[in-house]
C-alpha atoms as a PDB file:
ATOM      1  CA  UNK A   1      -9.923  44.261 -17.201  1.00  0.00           C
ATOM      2  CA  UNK A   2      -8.344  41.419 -19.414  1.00  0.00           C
ATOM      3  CA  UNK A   3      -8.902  41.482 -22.718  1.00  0.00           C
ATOM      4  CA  UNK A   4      -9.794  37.590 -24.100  1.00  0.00           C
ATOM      5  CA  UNK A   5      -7.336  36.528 -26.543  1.00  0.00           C
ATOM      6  CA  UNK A   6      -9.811  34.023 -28.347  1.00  0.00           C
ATOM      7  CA  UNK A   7     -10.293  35.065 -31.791  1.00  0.00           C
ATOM      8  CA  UNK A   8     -14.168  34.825 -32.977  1.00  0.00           C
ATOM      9  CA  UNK A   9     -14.455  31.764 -35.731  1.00  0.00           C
ATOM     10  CA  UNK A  10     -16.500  33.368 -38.794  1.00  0.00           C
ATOM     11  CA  UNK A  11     -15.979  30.455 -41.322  1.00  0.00           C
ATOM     12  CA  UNK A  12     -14.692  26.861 -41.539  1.00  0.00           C
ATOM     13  CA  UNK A  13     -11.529  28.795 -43.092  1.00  0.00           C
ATOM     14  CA  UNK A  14     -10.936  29.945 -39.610  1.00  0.00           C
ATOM     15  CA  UNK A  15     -10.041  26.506 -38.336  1.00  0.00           C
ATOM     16  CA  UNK A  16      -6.784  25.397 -38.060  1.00  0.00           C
ATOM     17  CA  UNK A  17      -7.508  21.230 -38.817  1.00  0.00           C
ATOM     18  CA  UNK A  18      -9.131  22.881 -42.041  1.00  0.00           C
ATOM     19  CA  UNK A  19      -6.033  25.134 -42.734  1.00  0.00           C
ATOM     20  CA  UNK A  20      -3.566  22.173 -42.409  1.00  0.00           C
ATOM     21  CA  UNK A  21      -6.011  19.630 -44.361  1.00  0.00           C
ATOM     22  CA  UNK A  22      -5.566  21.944 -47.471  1.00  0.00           C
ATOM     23  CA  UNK A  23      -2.099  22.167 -47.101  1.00  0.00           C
ATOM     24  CA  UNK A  24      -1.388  18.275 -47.098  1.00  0.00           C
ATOM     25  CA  UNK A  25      -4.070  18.110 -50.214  1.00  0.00           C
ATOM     26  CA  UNK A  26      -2.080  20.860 -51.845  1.00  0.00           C
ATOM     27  CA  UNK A  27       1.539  18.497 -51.245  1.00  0.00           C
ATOM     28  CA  UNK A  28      -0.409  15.534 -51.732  1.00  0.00           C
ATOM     29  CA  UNK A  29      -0.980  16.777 -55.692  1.00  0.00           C
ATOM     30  CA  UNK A  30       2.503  18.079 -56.051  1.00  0.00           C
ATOM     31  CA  UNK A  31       4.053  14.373 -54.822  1.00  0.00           C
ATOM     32  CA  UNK A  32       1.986  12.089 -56.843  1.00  0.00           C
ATOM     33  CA  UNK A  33       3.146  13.717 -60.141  1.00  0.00           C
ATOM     34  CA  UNK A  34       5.472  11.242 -60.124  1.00  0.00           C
ATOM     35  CA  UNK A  35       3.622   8.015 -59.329  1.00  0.00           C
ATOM     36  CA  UNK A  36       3.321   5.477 -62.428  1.00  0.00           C
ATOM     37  CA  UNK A  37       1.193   6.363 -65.216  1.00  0.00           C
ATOM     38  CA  UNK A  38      -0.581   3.416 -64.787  1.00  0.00           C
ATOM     39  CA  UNK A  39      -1.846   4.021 -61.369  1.00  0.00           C
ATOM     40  CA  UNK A  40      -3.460   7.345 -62.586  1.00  0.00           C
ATOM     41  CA  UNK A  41      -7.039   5.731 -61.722  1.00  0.00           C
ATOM     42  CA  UNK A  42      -5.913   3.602 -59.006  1.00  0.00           C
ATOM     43  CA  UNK A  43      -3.602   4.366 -56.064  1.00  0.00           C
ATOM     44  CA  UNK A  44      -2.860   7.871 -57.123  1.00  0.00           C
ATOM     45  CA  UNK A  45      -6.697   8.587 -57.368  1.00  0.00           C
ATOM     46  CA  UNK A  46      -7.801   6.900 -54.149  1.00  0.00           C
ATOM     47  CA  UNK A  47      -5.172   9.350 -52.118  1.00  0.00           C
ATOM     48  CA  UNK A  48      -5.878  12.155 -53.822  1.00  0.00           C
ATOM     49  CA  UNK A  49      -9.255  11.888 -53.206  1.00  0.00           C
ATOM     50  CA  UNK A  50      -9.111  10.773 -49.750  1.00  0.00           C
ATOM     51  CA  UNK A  51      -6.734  13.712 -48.934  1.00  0.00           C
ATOM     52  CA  UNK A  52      -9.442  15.717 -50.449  1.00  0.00           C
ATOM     53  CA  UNK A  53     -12.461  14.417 -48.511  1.00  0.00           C
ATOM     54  CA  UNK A  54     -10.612  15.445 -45.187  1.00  0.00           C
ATOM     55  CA  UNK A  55     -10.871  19.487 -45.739  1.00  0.00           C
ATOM     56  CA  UNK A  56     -14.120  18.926 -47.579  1.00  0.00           C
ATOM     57  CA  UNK A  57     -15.983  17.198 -45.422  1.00  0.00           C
ATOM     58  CA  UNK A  58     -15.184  20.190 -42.328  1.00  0.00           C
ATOM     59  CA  UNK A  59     -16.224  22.563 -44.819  1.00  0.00           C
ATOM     60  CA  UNK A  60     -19.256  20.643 -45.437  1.00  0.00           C
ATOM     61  CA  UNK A  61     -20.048  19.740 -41.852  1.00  0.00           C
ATOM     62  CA  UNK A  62     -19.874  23.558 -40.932  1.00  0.00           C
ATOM     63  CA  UNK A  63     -22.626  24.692 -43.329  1.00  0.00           C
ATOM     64  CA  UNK A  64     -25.040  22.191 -42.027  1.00  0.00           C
ATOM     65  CA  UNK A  65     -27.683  23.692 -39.502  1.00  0.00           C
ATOM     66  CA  UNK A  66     -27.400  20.858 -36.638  1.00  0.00           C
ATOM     67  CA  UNK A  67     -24.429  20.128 -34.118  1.00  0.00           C
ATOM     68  CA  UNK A  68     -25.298  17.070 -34.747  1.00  0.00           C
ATOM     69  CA  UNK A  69     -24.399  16.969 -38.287  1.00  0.00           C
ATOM     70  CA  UNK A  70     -21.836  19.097 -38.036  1.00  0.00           C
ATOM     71  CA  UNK A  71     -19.739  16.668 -35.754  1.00  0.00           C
ATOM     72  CA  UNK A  72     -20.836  13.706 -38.172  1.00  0.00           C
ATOM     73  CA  UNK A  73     -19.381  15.282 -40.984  1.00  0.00           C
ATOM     74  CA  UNK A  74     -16.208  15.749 -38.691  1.00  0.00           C
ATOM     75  CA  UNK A  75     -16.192  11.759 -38.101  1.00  0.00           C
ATOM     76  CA  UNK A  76     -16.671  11.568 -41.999  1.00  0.00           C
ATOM     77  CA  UNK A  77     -13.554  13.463 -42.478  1.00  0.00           C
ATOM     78  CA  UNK A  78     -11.544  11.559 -39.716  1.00  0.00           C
ATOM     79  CA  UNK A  79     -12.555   8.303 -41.418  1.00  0.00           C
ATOM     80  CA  UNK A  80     -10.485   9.602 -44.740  1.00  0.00           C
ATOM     81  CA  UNK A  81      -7.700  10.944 -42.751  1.00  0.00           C
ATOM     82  CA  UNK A  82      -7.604   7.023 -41.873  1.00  0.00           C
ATOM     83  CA  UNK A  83      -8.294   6.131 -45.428  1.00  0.00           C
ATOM     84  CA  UNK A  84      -5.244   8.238 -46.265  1.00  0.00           C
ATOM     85  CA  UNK A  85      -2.717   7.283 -44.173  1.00  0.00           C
ATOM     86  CA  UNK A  86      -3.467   3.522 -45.176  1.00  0.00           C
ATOM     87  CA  UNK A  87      -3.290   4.542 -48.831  1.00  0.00           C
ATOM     88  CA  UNK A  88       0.391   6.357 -48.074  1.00  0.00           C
ATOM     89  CA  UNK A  89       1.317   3.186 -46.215  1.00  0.00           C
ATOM     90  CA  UNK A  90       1.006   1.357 -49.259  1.00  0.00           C
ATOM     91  CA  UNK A  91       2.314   4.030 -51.639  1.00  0.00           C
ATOM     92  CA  UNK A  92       5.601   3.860 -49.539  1.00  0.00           C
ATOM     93  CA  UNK A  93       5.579  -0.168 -49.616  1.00  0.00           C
ATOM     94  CA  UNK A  94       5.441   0.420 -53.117  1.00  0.00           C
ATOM     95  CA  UNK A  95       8.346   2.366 -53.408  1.00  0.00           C
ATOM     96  CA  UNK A  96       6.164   5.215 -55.003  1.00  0.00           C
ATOM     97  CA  UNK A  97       6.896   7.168 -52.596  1.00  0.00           C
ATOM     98  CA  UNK A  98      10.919   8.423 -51.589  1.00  0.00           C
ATOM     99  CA  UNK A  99      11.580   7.847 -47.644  1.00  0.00           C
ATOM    100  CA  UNK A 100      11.957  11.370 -47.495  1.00  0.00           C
ATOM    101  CA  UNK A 101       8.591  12.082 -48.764  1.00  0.00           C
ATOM    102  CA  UNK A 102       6.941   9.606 -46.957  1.00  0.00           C
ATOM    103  CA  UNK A 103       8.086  10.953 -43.474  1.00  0.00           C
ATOM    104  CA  UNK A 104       7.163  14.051 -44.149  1.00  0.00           C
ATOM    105  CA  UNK A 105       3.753  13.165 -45.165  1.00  0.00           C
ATOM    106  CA  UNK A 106       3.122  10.761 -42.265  1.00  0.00           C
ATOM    107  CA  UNK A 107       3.714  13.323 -40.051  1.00  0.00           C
ATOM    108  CA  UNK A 108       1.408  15.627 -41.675  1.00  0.00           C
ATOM    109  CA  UNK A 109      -1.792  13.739 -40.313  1.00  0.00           C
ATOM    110  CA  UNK A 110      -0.617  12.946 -37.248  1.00  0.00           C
ATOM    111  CA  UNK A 111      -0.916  17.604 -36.936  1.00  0.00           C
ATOM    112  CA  UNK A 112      -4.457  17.176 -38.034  1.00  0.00           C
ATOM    113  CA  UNK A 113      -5.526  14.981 -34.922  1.00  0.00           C
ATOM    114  CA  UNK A 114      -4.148  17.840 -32.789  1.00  0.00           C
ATOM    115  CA  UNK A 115      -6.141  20.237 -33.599  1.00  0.00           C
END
């Protein structure tokens, strides 16, 4: 007999979108330390905040009771994935983000639609 090699999801923690989702949040913070002071409440706080609707809004999604708005809250959260790569685009047109940076953020999101 063959022993199934599918591991048993217990929480949103579990998934793999919501692991990597915290991880770009969590690099997100640590890169926009060094945006301009005076886009504290603009820029910097639209892609923070978009970066941190994306794990949120799984989380959320997998407490609710319904299918139905569980995979609603899943579209939420692929609508700020969008958000935030639009809000990186223009961070890096900006120049307040290094090429280096940039890449390695870009590629970030494009791991979270594999999942």
């Amino acid at each position: 007999m063959k022993r199934s090699t599918k591991r048993i999801m217990k929480t949103y923690k579990d998934l793999i979108v919501w692991q990597k989702s915290i991880d770009l949040v969590t690099d997100i913070y640590s890169m926009t330390q060094s945006f301009p002071a005076d886009e504290k409440y603009g820029l910097t706080s639209q892609i923070k905040r978009s970066s941190i609707s994306i794990p949120s809004n799984i989380a959320e999604g997998y407490g609710r009771n319904a299918t139905k708005d569980y995979i609603r809250y899943l579209q939420i959260a692929c609508g700020s994935l969008f958000e935030f790569q639009t809000q990186l685009i223009i961070a890096e047109n900006l120049s307040m983000l290094n090429q280096n940076d940039f890449k390695s953020l870009k590629i970030k999101p494009a791991k979270l639609t594999e999942c």
